[in-house]
N, C-alpha and C. Protein backbone atom coordinates (compact mmCIF):
# COMPACT_ATOMS: atom_id res chain seq x y z
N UNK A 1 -51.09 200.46 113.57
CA UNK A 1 -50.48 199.63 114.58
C UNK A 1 -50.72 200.25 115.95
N UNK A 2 -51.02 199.72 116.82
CA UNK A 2 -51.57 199.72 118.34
C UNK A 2 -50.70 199.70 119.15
N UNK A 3 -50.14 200.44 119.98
CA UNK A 3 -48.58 199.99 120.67
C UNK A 3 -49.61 200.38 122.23
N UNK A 4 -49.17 199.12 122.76
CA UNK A 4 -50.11 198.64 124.27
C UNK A 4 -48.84 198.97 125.16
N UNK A 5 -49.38 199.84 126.37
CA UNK A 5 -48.73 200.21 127.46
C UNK A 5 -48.37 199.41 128.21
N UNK A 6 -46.83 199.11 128.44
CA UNK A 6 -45.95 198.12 129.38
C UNK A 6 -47.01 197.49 130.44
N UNK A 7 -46.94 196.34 131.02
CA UNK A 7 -47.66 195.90 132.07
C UNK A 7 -47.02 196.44 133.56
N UNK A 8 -47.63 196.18 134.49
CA UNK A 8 -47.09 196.88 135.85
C UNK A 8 -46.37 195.89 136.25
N UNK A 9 -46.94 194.65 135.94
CA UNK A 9 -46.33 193.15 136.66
C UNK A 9 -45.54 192.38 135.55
N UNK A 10 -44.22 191.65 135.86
CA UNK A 10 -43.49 191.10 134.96
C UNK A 10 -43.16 189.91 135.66
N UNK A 11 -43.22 188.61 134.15
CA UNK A 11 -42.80 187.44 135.50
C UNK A 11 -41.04 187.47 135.75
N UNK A 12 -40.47 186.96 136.79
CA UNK A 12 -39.13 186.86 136.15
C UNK A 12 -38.98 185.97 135.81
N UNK A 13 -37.39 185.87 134.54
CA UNK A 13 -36.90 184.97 133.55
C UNK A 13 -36.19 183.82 134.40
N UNK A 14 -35.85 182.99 133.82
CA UNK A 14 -35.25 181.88 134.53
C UNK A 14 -33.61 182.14 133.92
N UNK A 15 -32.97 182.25 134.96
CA UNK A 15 -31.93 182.94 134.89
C UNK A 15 -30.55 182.08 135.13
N UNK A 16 -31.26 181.05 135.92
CA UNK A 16 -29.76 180.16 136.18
C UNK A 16 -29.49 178.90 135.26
N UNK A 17 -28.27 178.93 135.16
CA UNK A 17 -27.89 178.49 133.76
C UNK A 17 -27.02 179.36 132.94
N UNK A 18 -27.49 180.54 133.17
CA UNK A 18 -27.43 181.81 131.67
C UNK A 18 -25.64 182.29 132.24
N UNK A 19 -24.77 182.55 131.64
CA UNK A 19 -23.71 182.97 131.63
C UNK A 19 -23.91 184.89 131.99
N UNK A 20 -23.48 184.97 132.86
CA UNK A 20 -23.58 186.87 133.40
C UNK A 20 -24.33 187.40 132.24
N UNK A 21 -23.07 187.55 131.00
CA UNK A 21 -23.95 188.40 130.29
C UNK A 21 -25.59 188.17 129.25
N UNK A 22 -25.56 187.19 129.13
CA UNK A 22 -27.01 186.62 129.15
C UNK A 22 -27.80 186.93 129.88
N UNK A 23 -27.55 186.32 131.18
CA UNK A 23 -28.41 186.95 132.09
C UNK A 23 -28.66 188.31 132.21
N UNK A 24 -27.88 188.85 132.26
CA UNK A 24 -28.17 190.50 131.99
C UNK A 24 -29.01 191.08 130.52
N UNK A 25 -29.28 190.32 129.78
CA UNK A 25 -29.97 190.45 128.77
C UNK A 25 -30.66 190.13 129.22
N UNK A 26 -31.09 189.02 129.17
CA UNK A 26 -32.29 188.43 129.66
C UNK A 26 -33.37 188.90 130.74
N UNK A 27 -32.57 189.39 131.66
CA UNK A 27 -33.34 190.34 132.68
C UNK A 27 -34.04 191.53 132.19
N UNK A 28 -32.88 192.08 131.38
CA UNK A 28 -32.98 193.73 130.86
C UNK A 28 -34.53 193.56 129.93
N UNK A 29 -34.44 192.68 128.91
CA UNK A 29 -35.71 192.16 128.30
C UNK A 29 -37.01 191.44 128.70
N UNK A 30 -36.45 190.93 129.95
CA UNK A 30 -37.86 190.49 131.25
C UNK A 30 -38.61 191.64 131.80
N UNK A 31 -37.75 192.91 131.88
CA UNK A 31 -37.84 194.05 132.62
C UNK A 31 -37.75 194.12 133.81
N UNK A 32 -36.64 193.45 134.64
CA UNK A 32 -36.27 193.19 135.75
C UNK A 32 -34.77 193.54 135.65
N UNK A 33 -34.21 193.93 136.78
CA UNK A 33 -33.17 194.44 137.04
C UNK A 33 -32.15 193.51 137.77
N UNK A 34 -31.10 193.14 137.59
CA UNK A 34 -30.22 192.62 138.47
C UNK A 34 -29.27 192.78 139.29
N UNK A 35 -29.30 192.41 140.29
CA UNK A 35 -28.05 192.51 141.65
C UNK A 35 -27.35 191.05 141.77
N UNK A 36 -26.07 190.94 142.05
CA UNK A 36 -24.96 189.91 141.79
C UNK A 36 -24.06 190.18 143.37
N UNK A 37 -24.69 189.83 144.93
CA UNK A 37 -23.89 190.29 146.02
C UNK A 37 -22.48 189.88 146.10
N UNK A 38 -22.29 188.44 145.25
CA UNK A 38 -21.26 187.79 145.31
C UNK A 38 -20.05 188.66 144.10
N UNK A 39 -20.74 188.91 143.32
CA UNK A 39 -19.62 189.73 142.19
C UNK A 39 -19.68 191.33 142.04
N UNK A 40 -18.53 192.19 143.11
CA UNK A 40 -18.79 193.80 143.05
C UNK A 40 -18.35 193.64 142.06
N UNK A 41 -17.91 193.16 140.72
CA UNK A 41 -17.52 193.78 139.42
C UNK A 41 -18.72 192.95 138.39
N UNK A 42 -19.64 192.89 139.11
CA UNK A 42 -20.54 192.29 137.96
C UNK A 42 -21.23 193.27 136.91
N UNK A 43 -20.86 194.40 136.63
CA UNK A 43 -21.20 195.05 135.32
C UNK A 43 -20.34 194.28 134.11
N UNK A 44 -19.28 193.60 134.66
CA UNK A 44 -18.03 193.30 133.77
C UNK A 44 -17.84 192.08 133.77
N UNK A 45 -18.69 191.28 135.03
CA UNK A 45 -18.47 189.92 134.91
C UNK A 45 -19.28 189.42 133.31
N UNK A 46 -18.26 188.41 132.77
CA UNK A 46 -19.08 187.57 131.35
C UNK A 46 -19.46 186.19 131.16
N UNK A 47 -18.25 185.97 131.87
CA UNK A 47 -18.46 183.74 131.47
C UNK A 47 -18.96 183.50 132.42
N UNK A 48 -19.25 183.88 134.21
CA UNK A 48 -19.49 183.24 134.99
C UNK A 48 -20.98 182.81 134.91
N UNK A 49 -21.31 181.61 135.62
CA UNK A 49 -22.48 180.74 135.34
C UNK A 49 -23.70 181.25 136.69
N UNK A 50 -24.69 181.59 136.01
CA UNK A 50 -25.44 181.95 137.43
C UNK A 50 -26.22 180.64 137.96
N UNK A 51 -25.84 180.44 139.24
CA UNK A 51 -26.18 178.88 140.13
C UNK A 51 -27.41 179.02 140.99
N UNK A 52 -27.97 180.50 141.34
CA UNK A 52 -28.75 180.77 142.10
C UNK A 52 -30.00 182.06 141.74
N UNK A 53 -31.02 182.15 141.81
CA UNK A 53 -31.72 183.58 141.75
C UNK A 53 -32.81 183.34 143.13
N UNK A 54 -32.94 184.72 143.31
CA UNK A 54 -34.17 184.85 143.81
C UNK A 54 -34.86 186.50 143.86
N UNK A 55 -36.30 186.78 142.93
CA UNK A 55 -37.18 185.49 143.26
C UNK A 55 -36.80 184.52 142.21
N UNK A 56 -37.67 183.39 142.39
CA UNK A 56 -37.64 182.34 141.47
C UNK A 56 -38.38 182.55 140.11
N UNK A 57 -37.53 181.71 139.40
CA UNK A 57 -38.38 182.00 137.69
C UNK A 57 -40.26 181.76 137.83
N UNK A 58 -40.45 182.90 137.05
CA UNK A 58 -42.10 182.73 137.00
C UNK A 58 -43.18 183.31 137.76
N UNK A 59 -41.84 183.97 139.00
CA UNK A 59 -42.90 185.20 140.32
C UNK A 59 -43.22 185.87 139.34
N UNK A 60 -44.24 186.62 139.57
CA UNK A 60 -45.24 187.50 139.49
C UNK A 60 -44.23 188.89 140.26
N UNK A 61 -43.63 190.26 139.30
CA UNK A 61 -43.10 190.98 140.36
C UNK A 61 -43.51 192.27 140.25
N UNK A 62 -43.41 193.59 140.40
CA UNK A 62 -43.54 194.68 139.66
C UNK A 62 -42.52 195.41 138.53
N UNK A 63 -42.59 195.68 137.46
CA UNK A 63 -41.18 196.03 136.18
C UNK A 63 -40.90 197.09 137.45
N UNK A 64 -39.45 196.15 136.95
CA UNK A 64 -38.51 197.29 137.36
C UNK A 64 -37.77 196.79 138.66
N UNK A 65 -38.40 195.41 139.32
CA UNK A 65 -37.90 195.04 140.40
C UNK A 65 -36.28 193.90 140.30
N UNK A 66 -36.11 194.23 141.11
CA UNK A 66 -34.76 193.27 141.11
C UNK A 66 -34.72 191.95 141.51
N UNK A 67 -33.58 191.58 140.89
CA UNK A 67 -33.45 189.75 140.74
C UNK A 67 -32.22 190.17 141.34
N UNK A 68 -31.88 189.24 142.34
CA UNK A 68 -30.69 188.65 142.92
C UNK A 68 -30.06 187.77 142.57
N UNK A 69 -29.09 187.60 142.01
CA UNK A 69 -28.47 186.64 141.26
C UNK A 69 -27.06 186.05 142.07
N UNK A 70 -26.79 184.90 142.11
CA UNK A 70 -25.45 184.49 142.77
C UNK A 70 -24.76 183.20 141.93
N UNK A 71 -23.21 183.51 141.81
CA UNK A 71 -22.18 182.45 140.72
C UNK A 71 -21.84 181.81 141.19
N UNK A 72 -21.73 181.63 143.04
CA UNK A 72 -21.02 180.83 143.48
C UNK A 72 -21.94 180.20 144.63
N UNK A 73 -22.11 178.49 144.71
CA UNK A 73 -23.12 178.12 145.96
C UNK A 73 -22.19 178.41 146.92
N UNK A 74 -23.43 178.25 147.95
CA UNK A 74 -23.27 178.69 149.44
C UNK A 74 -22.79 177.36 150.10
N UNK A 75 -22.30 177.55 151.09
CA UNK A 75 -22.05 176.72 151.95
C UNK A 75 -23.21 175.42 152.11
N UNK A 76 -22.59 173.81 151.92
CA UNK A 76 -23.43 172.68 151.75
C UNK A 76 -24.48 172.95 150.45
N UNK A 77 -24.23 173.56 149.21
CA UNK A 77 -25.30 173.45 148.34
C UNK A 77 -24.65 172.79 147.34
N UNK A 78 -23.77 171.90 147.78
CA UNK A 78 -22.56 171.41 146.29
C UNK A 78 -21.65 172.25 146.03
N UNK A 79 -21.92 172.36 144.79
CA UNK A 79 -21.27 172.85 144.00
C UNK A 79 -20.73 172.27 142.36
N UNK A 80 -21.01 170.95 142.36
CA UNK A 80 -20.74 169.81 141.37
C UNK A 80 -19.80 169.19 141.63
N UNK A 81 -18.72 169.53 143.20
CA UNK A 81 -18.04 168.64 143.57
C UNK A 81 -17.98 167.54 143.73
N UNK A 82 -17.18 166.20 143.64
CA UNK A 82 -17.54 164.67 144.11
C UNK A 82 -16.70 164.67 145.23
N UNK A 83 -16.65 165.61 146.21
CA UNK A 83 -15.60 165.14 147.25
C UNK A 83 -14.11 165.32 147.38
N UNK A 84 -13.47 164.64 148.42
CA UNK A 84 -12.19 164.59 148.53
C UNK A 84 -11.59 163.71 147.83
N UNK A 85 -10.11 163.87 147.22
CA UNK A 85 -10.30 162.91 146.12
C UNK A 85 -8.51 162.41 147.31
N UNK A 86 -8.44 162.28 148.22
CA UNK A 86 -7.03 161.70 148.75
C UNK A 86 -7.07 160.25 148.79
N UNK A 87 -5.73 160.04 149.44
CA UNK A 87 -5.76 158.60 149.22
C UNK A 87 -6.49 157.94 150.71
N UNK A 88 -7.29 156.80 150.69
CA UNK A 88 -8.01 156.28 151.83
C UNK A 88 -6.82 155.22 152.64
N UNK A 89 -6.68 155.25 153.86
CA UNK A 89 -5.77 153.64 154.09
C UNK A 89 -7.05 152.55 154.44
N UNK A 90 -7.04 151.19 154.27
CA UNK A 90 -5.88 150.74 153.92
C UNK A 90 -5.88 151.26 152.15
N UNK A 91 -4.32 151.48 152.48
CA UNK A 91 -4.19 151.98 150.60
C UNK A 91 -4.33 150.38 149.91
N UNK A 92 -4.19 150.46 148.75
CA UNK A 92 -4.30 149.19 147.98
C UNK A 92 -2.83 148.96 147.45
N UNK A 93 -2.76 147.81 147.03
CA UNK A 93 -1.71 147.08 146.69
C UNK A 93 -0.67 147.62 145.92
N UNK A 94 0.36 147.46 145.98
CA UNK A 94 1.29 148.04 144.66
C UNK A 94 0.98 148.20 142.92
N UNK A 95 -0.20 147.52 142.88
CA UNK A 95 -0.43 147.22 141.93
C UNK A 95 0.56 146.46 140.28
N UNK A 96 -0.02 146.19 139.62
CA UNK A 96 0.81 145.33 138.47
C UNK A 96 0.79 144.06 138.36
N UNK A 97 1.72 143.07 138.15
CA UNK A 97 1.47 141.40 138.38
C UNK A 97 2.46 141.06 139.47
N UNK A 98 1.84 140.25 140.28
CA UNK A 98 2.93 140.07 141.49
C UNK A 98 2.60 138.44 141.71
N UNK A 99 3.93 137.95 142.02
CA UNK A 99 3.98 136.48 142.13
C UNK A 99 3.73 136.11 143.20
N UNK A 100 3.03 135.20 143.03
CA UNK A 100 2.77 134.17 144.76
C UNK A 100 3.70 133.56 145.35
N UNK A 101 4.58 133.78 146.25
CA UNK A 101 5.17 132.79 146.56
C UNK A 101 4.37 131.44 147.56
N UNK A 102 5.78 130.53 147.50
CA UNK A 102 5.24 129.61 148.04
C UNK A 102 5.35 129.72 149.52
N UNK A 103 4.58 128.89 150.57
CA UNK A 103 5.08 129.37 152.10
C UNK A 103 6.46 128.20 152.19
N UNK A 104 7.05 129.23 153.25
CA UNK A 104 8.61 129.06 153.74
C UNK A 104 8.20 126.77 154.37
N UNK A 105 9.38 126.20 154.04
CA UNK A 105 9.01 124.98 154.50
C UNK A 105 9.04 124.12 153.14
N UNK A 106 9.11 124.02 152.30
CA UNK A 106 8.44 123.57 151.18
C UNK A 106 7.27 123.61 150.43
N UNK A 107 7.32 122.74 149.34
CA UNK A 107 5.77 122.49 148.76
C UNK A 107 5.04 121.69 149.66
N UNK A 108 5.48 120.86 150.31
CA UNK A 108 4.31 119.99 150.93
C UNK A 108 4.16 119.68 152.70
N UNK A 109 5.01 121.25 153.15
CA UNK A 109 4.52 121.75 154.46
C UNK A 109 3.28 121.69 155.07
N UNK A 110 2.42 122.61 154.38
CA UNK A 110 1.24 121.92 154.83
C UNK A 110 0.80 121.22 154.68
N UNK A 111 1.15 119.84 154.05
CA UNK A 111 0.15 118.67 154.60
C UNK A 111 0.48 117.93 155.39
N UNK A 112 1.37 118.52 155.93
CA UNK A 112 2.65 117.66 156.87
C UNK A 112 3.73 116.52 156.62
N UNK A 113 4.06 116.70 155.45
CA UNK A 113 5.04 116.45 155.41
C UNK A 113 6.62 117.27 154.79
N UNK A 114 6.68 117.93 155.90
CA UNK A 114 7.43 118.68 155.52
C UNK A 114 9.28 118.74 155.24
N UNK A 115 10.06 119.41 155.70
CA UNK A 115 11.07 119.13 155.02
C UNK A 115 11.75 117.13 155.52
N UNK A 116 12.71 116.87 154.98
CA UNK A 116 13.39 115.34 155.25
C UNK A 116 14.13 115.38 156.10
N UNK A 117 14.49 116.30 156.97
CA UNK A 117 15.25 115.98 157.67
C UNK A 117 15.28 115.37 159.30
């Protein structure tokens, strides 16, 4: 068996998507290293979702170089938000079943003939 000497250049993994500790596998096995500016406890971070890398999956880098990784978007990049969810005026109706009344005058006010007296 032939065991071939590491390459100098590694692509990096595609990383966003991957939950911290994934990603940290995943890197460790790309042979790229990771930095997290947004999380100082990211040796320990686990569930959080990585939303951002750079470089991008598929550079061309040297082993051993670092991936920047970030859990939380930046300012105007979303986030998967839909917005403000308050109430707009005009608000809408009370809602439920609501009766029509008739207009003040009688039934047959407007066609002019209205009350007898």
């Amino acid at each position: 068996m032939r065991i071939t000497p590491k390459s100098p250049e590694v692509r990096v993994p595609k990383l966003i998507g991957l939950m911290a500790m994934d990603a940290r596998e995943t890197a460790a096995s790309g042979g790229v290293l990771l930095a997290a500016p947004d999380r100082p406890d990211f040796p320990h971070t686990v569930v959080d979702y990585v939303v951002r890398q750079y470089p991008p999956p598929g550079v061309e880098v040297p082993r051993g170089a670092v991936v920047t990784v970030w859990f939380d978007f930046g300012d105007g990049e979303g986030g998967g938000g839909s917005g403000v969810h308050e109430p707009r005026l005009p608000r809408p109706g009370g809602g439920g079943m609501q009766r029509e009344l008739d207009e003040p005058g009688g039934p047959y006010a407007a066609a002019g003939f209205g009350s007898l007296y």
